[in-house]
C-alpha atoms as a PDB file:
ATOM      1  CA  UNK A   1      70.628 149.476  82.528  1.00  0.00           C
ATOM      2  CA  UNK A   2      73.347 147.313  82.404  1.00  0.00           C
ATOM      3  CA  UNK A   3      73.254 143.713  80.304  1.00  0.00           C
ATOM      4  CA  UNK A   4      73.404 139.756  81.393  1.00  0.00           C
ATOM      5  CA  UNK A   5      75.759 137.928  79.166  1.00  0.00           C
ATOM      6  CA  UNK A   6      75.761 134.119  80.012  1.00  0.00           C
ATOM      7  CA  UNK A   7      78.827 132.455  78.888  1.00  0.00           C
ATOM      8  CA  UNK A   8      78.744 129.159  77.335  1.00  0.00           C
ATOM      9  CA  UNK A   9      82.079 127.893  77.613  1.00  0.00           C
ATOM     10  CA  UNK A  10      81.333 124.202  76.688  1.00  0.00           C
ATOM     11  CA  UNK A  11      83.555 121.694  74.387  1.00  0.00           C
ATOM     12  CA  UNK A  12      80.364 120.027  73.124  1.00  0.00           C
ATOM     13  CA  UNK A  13      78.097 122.349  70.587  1.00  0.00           C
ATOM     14  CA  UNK A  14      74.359 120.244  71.548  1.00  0.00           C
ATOM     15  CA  UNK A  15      75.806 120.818  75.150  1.00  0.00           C
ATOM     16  CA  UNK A  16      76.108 124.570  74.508  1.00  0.00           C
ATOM     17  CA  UNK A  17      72.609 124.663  72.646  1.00  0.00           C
ATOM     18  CA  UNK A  18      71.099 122.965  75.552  1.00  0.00           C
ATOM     19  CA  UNK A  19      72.420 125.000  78.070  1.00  0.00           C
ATOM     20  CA  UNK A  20      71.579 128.102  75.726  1.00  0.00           C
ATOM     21  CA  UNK A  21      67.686 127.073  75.421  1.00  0.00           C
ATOM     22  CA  UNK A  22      67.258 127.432  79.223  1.00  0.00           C
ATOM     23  CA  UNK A  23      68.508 130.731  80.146  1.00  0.00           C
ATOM     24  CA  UNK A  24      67.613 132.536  76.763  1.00  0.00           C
ATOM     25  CA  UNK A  25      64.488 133.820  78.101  1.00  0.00           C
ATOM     26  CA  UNK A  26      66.678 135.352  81.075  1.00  0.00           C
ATOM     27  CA  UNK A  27      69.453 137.061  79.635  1.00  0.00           C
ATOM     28  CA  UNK A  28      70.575 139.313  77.004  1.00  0.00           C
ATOM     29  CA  UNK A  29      73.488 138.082  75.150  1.00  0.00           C
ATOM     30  CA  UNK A  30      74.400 134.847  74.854  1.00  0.00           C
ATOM     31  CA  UNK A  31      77.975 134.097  74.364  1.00  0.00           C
ATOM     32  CA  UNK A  32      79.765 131.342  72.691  1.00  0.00           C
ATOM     33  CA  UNK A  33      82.996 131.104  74.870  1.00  0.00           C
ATOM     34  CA  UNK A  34      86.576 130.311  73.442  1.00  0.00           C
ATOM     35  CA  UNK A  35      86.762 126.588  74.575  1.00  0.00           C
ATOM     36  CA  UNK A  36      83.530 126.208  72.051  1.00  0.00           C
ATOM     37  CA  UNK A  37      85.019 128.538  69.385  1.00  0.00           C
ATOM     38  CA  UNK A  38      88.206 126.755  69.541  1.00  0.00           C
ATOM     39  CA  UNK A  39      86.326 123.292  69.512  1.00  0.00           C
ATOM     40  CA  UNK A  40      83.677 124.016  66.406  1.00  0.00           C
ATOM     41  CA  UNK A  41      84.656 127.107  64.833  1.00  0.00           C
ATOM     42  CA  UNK A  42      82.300 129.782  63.444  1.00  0.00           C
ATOM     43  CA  UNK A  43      79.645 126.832  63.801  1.00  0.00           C
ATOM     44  CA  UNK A  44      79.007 127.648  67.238  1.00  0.00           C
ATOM     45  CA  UNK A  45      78.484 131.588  66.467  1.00  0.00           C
ATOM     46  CA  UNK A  46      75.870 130.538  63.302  1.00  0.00           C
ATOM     47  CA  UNK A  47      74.007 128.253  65.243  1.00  0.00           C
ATOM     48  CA  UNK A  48      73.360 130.333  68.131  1.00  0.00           C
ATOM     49  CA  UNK A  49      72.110 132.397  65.949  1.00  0.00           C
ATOM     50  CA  UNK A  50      69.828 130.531  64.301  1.00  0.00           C
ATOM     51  CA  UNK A  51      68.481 129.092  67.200  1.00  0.00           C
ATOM     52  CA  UNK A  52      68.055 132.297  69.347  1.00  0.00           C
ATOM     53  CA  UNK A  53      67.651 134.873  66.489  1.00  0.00           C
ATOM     54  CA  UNK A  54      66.463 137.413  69.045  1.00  0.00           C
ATOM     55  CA  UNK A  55      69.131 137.437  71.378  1.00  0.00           C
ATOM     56  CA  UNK A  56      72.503 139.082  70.590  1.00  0.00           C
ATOM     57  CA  UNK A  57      75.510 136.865  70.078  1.00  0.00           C
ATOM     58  CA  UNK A  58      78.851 137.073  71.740  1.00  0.00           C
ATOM     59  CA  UNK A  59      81.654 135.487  70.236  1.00  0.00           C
ATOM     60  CA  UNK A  60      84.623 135.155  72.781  1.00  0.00           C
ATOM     61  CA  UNK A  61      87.617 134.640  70.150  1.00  0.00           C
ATOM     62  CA  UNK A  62      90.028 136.651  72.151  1.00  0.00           C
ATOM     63  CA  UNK A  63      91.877 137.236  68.891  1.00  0.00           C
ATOM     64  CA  UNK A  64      95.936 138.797  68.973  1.00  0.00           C
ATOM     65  CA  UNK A  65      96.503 139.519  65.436  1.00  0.00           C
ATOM     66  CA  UNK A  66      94.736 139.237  61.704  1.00  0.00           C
ATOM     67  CA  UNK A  67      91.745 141.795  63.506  1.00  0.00           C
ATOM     68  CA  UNK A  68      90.000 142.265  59.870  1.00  0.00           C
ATOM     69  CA  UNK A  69      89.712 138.587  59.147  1.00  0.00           C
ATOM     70  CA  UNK A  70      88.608 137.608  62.399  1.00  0.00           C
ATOM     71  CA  UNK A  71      86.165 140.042  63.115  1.00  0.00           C
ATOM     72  CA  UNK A  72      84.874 139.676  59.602  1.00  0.00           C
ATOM     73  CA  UNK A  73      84.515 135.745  60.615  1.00  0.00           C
ATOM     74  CA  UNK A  74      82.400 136.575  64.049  1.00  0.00           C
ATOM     75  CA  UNK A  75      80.223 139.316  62.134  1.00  0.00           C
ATOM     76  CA  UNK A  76      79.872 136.662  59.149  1.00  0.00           C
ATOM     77  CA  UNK A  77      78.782 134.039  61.482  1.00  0.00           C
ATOM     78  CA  UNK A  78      75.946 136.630  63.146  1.00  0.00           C
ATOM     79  CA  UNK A  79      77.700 138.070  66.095  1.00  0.00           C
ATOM     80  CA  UNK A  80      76.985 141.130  67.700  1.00  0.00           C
ATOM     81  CA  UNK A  81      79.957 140.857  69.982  1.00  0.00           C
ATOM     82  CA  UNK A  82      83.110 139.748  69.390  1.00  0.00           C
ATOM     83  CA  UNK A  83      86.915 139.945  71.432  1.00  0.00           C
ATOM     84  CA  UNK A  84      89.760 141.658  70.710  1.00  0.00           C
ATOM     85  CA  UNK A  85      93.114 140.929  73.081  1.00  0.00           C
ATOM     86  CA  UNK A  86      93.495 144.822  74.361  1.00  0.00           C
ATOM     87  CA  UNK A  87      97.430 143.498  74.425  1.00  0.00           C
ATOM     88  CA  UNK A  88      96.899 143.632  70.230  1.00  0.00           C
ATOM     89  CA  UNK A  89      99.382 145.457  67.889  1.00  0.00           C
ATOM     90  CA  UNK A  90      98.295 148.728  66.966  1.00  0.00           C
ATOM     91  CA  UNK A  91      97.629 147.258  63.323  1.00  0.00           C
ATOM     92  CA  UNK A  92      94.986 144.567  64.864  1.00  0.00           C
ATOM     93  CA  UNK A  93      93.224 147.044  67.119  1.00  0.00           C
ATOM     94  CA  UNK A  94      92.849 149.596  64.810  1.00  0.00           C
ATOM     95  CA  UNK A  95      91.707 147.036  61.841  1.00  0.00           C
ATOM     96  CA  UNK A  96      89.582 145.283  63.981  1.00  0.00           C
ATOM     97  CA  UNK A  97      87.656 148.704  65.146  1.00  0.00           C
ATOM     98  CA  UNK A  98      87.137 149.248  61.369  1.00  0.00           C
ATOM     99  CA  UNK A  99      86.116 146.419  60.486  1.00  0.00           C
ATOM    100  CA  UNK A 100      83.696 145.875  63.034  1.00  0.00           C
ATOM    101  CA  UNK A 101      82.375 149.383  62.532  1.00  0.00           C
ATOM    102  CA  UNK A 102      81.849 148.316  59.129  1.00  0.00           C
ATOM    103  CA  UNK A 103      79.932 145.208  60.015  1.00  0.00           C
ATOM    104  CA  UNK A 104      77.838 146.894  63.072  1.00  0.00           C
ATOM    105  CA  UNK A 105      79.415 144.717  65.333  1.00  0.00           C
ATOM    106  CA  UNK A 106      81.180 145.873  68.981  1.00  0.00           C
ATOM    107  CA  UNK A 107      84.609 144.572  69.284  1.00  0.00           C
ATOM    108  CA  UNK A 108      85.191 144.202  73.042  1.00  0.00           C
ATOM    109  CA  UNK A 109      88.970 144.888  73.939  1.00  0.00           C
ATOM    110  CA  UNK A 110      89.634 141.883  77.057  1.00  0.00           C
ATOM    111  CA  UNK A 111      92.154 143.503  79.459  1.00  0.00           C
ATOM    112  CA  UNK A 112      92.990 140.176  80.836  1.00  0.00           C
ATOM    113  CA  UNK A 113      96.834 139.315  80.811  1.00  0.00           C
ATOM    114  CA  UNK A 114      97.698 143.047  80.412  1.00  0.00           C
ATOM    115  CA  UNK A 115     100.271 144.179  83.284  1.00  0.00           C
ATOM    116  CA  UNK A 116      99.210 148.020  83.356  1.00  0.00           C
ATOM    117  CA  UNK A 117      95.389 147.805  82.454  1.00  0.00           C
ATOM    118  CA  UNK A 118      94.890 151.324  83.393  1.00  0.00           C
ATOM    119  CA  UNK A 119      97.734 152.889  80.912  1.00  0.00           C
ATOM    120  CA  UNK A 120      96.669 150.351  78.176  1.00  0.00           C
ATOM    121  CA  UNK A 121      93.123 151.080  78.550  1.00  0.00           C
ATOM    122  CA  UNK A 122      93.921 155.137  78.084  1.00  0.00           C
ATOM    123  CA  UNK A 123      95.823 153.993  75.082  1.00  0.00           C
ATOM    124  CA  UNK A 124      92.868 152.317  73.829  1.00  0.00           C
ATOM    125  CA  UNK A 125      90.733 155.053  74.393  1.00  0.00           C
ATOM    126  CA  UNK A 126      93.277 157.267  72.102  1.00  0.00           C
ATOM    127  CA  UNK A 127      92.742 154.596  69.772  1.00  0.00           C
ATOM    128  CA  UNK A 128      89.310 155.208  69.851  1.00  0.00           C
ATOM    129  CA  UNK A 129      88.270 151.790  71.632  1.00  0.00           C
ATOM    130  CA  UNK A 130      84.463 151.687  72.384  1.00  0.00           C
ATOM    131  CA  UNK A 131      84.512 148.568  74.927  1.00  0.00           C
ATOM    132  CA  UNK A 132      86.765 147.630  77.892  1.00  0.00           C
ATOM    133  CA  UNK A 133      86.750 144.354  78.608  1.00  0.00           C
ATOM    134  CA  UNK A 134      87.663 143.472  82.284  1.00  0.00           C
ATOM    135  CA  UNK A 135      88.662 139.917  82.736  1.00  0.00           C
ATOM    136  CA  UNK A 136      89.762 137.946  86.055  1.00  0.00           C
ATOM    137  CA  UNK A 137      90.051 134.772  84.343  1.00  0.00           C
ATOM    138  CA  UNK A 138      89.628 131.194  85.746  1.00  0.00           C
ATOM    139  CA  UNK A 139      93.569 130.646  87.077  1.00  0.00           C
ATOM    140  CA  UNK A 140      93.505 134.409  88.657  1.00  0.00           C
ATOM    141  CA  UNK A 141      90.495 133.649  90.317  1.00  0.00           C
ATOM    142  CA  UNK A 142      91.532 130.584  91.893  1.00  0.00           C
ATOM    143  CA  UNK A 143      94.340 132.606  92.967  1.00  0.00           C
ATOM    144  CA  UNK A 144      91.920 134.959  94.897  1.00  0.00           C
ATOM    145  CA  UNK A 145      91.547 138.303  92.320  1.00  0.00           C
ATOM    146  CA  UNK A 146      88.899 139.903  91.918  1.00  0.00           C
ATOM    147  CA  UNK A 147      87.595 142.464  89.271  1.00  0.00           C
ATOM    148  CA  UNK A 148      86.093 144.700  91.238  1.00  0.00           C
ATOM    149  CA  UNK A 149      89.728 146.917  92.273  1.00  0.00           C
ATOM    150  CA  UNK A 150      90.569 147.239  88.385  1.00  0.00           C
ATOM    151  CA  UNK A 151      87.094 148.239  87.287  1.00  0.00           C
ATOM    152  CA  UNK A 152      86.647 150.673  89.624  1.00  0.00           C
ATOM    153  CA  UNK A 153      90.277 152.546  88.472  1.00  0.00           C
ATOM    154  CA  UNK A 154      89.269 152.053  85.102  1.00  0.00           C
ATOM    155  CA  UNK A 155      86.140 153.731  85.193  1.00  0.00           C
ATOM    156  CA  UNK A 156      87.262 156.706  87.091  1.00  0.00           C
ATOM    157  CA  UNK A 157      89.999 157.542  84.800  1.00  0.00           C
ATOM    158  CA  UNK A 158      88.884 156.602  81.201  1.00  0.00           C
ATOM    159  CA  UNK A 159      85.106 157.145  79.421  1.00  0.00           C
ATOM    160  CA  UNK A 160      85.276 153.795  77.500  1.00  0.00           C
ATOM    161  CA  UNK A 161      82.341 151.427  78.491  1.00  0.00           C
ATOM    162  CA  UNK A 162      82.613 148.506  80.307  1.00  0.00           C
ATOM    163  CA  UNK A 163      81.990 144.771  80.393  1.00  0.00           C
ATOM    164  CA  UNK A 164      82.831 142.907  83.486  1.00  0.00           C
ATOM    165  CA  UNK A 165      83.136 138.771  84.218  1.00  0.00           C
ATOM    166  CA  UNK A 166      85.330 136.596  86.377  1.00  0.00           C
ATOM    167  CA  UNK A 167      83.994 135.418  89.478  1.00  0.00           C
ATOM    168  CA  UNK A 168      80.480 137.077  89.413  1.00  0.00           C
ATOM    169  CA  UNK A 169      78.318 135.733  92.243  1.00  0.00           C
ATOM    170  CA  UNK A 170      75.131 137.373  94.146  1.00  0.00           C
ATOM    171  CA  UNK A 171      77.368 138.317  96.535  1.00  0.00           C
ATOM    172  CA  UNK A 172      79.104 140.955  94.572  1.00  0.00           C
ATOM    173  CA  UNK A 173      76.442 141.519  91.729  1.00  0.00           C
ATOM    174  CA  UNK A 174      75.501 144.702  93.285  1.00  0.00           C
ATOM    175  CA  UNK A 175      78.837 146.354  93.832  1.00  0.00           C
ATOM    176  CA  UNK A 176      79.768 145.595  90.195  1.00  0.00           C
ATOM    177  CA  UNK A 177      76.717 147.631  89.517  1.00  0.00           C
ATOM    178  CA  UNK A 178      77.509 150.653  90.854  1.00  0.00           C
ATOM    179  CA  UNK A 179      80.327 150.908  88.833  1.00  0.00           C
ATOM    180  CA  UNK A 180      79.969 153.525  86.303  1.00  0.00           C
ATOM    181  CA  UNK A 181      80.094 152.018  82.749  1.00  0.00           C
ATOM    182  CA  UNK A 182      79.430 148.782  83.258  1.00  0.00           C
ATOM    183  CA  UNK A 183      77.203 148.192  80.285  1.00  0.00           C
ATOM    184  CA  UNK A 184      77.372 144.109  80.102  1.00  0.00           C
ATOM    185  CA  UNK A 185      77.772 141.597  83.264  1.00  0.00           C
ATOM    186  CA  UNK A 186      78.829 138.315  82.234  1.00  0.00           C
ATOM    187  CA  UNK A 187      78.445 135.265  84.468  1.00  0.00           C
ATOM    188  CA  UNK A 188      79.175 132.013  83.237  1.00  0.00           C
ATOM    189  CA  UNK A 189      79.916 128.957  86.112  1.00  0.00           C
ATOM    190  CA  UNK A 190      77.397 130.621  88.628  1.00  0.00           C
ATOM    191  CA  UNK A 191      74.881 130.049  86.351  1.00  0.00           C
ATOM    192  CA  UNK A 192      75.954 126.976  83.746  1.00  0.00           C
ATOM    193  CA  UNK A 193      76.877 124.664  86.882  1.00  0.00           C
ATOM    194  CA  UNK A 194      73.853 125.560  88.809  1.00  0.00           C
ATOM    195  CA  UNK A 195      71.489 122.679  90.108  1.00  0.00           C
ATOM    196  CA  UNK A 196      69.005 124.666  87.796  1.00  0.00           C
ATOM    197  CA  UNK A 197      70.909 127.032  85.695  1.00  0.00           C
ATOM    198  CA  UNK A 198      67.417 128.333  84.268  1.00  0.00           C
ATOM    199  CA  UNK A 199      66.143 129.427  87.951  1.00  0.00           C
ATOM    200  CA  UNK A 200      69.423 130.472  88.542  1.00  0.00           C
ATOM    201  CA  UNK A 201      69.750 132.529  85.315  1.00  0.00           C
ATOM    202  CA  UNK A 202      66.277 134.384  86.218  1.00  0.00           C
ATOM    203  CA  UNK A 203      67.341 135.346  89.587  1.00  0.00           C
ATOM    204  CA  UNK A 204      70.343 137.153  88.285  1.00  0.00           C
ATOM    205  CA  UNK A 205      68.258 138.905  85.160  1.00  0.00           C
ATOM    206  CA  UNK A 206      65.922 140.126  87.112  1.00  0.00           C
ATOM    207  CA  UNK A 207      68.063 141.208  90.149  1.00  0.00           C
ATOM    208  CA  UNK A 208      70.080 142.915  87.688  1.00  0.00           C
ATOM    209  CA  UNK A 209      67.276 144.480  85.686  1.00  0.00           C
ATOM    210  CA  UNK A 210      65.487 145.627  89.583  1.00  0.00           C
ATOM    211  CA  UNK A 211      68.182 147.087  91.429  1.00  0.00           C
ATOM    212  CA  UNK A 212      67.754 150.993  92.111  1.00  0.00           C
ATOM    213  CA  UNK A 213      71.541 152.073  92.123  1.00  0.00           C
ATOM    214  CA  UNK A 214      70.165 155.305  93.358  1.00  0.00           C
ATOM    215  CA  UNK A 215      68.516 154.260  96.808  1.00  0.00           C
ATOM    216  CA  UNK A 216      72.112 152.213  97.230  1.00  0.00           C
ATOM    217  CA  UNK A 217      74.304 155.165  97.458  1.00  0.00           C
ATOM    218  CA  UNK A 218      73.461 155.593 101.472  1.00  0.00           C
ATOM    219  CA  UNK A 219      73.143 151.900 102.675  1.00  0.00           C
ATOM    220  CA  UNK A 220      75.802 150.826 105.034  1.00  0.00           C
ATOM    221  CA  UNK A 221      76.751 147.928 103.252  1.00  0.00           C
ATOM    222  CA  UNK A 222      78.883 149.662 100.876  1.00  0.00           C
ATOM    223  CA  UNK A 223      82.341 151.401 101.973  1.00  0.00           C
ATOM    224  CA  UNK A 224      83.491 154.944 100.903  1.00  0.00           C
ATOM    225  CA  UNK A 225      85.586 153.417  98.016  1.00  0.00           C
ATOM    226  CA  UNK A 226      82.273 152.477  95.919  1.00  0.00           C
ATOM    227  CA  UNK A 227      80.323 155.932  97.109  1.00  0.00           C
ATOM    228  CA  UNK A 228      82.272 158.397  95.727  1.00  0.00           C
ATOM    229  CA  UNK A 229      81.186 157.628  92.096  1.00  0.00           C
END
């Protein structure tokens, strides 16, 4: 059953801790997003932690080189989580798997930015990559993508799990879903700048915790395209 990350990509670190004390109860990660990271540091990470001890921690530092230090700084801080650019050097990705490995902490490889995700993600997988990230991030979605094309290649052709986010809604929750390896959805605006991001946060959780992929397979709604998994 897959995951809900919620993504708090605030400036403000009592805005983020705010945010974070209403949709705890209805998610499973919570992640401190890169305009936080890059606005308080580690800080962010350690105090989510503190606060929310039972929840896992995701810390978004899309990092593109010095893998061992920075993963050692997440896992330090109390992540669970933390991102590696899958557009890395060989040296970072392969450091950064260690050390995280070391630490019991996932490193999440973001796709987002790469030109041929589907030969860099079976390069990855070579590399022995655990976690796919794939990103449509804020400027691609306002230009209409849409991560649903690029997560369904990547899951046919590679056995990596997969994290998804960019431009989750409730309108295409449940075709991200039956994707096979999606292991963590994260929403972030659809929940965050909700009139009531708690009610909104607990109607994702549990629509993502309730849905029977199985009974979906057959439904009109979806095309051949998602059926053939």
């Amino acid at each position: 059953m897959a995951k809900l990350q919620i993504a708090l990509d605030f400036i403000d670190l009592n805005q983020a801790l705010e945010m974070a004390g209403k949709v705890a109860p209805y998610c499973d990660i919570l992640e401190a997003g890169t305009p936080l990271v890059k606005s308080v540091g580690m800080e962010c990470v350690r105090q989510l932690k503190k606060s929310f001890p039972l929840k896992l921690i995701f810390a978004d530092l899309k990092t593109m080189d010095a893998g061992e230090i920075e993963v050692n700084l997440a896992a330090s801080a109390g992540a669970n989580y933390v991102s590696v650019m899958a557009a890395a050097s060989v040296k970072t990705v392969t450091s950064a798997i260690n050390t995280g490995k070391a630490h019991n902490v996932e490193v999440v490889f973001d796709l987002m930015g790469t030109i041929d995700k589907l030969k860099r993600a079976q390069e990855l997988q070579e590399l022995g990559v655990q976690y796919l990230h794939i990103h449509t991030g804020l400027d691609e979605q306002t230009e209409g993508q849409d991560p649903l094309e690029t997560l369904t290649v990547i899951a046919q052709n590679t056995s990596i799990q997969l994290t998804v986010a960019g431009g989750i809604n409730s309108n295409n929750l449940i075709k991200v879903l039956t994707v096979p390896k999606v292991d963590i959805v994260m929403i972030g605006s659809a929940i965050t700048s909700a009139g009531n991001p708690a009610e909104s946060a607990k109607i994702f959780y549990r629509r993502l915790k309730t849905i029977k992929l199985d009974k979906l397979w057959n439904t009109k709604e979806f095309s051949k395209k998602y059926r053939k998994y």
